[in-house]
N, C-alpha and C. Protein backbone atom coordinates (compact mmCIF):
# COMPACT_ATOMS: atom_id res chain seq x y z
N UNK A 1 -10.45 -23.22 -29.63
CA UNK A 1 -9.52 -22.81 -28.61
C UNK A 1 -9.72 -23.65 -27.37
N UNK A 2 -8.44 -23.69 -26.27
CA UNK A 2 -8.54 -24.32 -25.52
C UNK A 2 -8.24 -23.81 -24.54
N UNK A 3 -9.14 -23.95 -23.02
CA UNK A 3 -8.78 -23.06 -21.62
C UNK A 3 -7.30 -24.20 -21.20
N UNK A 4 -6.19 -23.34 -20.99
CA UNK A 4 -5.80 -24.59 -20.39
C UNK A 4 -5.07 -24.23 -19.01
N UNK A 5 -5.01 -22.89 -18.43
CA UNK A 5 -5.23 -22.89 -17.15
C UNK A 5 -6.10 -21.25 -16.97
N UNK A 6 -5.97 -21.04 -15.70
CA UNK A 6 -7.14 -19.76 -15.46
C UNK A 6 -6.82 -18.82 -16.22
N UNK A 7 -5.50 -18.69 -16.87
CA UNK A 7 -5.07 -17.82 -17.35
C UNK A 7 -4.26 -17.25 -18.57
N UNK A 8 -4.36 -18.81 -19.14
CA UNK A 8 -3.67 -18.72 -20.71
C UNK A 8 -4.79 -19.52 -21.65
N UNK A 9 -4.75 -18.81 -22.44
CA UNK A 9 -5.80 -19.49 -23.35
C UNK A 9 -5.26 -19.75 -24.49
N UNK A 10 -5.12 -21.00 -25.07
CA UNK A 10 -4.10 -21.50 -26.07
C UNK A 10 -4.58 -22.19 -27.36
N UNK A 11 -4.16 -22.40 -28.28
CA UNK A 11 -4.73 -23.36 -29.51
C UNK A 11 -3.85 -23.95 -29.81
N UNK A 12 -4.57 -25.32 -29.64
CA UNK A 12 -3.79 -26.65 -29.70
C UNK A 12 -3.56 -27.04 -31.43
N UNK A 13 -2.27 -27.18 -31.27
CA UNK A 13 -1.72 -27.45 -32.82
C UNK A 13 -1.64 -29.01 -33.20
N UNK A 14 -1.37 -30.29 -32.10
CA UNK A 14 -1.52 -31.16 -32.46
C UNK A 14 -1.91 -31.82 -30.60
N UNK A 15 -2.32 -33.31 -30.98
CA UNK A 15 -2.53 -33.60 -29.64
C UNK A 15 -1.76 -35.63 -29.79
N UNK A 16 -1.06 -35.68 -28.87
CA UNK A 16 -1.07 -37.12 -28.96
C UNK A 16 -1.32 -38.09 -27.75
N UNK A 17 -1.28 -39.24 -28.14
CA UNK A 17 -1.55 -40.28 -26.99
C UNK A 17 -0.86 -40.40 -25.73
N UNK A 18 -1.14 -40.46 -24.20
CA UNK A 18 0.03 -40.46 -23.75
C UNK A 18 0.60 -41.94 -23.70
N UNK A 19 0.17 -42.98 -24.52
CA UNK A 19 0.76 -44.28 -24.14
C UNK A 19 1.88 -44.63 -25.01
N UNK A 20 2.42 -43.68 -25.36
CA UNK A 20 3.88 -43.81 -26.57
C UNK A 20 4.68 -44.60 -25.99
N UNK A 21 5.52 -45.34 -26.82
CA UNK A 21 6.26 -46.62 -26.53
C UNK A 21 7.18 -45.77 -25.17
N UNK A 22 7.93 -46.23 -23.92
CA UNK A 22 8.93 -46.26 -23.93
C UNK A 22 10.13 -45.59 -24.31
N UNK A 23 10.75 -44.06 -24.25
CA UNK A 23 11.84 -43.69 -24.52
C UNK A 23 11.17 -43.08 -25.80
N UNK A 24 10.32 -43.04 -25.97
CA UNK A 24 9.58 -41.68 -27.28
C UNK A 24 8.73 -40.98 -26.63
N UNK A 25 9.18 -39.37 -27.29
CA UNK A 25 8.73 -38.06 -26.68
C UNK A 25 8.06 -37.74 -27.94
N UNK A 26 7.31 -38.53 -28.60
CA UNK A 26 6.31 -37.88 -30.16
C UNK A 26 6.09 -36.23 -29.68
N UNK A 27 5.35 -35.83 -28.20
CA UNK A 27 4.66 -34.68 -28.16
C UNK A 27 5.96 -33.52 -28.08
N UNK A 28 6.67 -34.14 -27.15
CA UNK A 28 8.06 -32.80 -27.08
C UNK A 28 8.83 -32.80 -28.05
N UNK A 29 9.03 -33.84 -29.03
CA UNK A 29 9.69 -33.69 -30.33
C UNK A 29 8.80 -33.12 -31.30
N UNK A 30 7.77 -32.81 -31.21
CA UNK A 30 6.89 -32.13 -31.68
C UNK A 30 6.81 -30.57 -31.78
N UNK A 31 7.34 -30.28 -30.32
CA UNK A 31 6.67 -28.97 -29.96
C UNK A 31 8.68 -28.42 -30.31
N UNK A 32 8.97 -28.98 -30.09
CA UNK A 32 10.63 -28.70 -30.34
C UNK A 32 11.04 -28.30 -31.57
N UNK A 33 10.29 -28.92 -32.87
CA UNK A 33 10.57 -28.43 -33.82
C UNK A 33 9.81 -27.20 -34.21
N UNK A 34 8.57 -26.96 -33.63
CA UNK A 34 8.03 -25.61 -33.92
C UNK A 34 9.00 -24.57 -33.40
N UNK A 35 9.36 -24.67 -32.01
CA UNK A 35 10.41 -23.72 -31.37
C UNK A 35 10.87 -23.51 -32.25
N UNK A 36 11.54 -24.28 -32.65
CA UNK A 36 12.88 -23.82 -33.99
C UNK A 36 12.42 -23.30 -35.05
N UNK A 37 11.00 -23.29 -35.40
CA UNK A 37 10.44 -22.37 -36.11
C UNK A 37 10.17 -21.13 -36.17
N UNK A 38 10.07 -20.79 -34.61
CA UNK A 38 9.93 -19.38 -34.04
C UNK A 38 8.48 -19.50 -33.13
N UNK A 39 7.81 -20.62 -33.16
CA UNK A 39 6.48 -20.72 -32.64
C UNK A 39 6.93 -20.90 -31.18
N UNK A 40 5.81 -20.37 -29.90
CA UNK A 40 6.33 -20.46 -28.34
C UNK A 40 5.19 -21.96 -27.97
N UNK A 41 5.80 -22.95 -28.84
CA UNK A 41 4.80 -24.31 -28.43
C UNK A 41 5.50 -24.91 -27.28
N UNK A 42 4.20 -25.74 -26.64
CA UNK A 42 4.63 -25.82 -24.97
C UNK A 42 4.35 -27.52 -25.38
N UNK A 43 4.37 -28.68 -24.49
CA UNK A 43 3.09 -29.37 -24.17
C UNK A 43 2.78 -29.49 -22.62
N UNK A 44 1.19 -29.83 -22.80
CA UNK A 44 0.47 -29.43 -21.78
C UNK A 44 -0.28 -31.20 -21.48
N UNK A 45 -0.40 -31.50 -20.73
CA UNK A 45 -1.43 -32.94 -20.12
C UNK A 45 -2.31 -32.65 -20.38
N UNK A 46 -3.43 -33.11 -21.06
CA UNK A 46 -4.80 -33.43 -20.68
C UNK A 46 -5.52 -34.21 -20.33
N UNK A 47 -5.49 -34.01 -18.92
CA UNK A 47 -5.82 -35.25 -17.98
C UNK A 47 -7.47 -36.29 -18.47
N UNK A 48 -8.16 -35.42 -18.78
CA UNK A 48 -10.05 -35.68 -19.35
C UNK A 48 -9.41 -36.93 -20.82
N UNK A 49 -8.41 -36.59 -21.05
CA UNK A 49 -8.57 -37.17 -22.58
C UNK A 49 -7.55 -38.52 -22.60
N UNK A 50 -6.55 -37.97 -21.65
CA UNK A 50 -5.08 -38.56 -21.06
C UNK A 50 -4.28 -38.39 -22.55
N UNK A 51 -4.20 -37.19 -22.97
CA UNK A 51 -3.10 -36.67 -24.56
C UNK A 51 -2.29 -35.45 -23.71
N UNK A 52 -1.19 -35.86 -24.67
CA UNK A 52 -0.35 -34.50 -24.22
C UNK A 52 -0.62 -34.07 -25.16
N UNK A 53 -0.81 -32.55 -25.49
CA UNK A 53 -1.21 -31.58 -26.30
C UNK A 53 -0.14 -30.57 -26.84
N UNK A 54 0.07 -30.29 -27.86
CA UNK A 54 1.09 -29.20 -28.23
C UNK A 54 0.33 -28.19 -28.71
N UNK A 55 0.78 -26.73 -27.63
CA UNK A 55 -0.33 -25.70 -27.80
C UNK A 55 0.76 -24.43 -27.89
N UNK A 56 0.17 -23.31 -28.49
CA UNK A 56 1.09 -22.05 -28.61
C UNK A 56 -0.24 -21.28 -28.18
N UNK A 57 0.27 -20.23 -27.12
CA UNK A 57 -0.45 -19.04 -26.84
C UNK A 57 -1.50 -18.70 -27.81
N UNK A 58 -2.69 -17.87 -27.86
CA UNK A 58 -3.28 -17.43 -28.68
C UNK A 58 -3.27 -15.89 -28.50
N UNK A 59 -2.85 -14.86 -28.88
CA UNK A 59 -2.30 -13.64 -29.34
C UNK A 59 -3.43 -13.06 -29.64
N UNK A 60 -3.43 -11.46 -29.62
CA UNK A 60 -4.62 -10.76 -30.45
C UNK A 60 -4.62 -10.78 -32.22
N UNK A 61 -3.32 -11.47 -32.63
CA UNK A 61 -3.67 -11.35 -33.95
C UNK A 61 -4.63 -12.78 -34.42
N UNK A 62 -5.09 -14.04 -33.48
CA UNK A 62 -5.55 -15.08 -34.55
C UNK A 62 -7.24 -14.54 -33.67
């Protein structure tokens, strides 16, 4: 699991580079198709690593 601010604590489903070509969103086309899955995936910066991260809440059921 991952802290990713004081107050949501999330698990990261995939993470990518932020140096993607130019006019590609790999991480928000990412998190876009989970939406449409029914998943509440966000992406988030991670500045320590420099990846944008695609993370969904972590819930009392996982």
């Amino acid at each position: 699991m991952l802290e990713v601010s004081s107050d949501m604590v999330a698990k990261v489903l995939e993470r990518f580079p932020a140096g993607a070509p130019r006019g590609s969103w790999p991480a928000e086309e990412f998190a876009a198709r989970r939406r449409a899955e029914g998943q509440p995936a966000r992406v988030v910066m991670d500045l320590k690593s420099d990846a944008f991260l695609v993370v969904v809440p972590v819930g009392d059921e996982d």
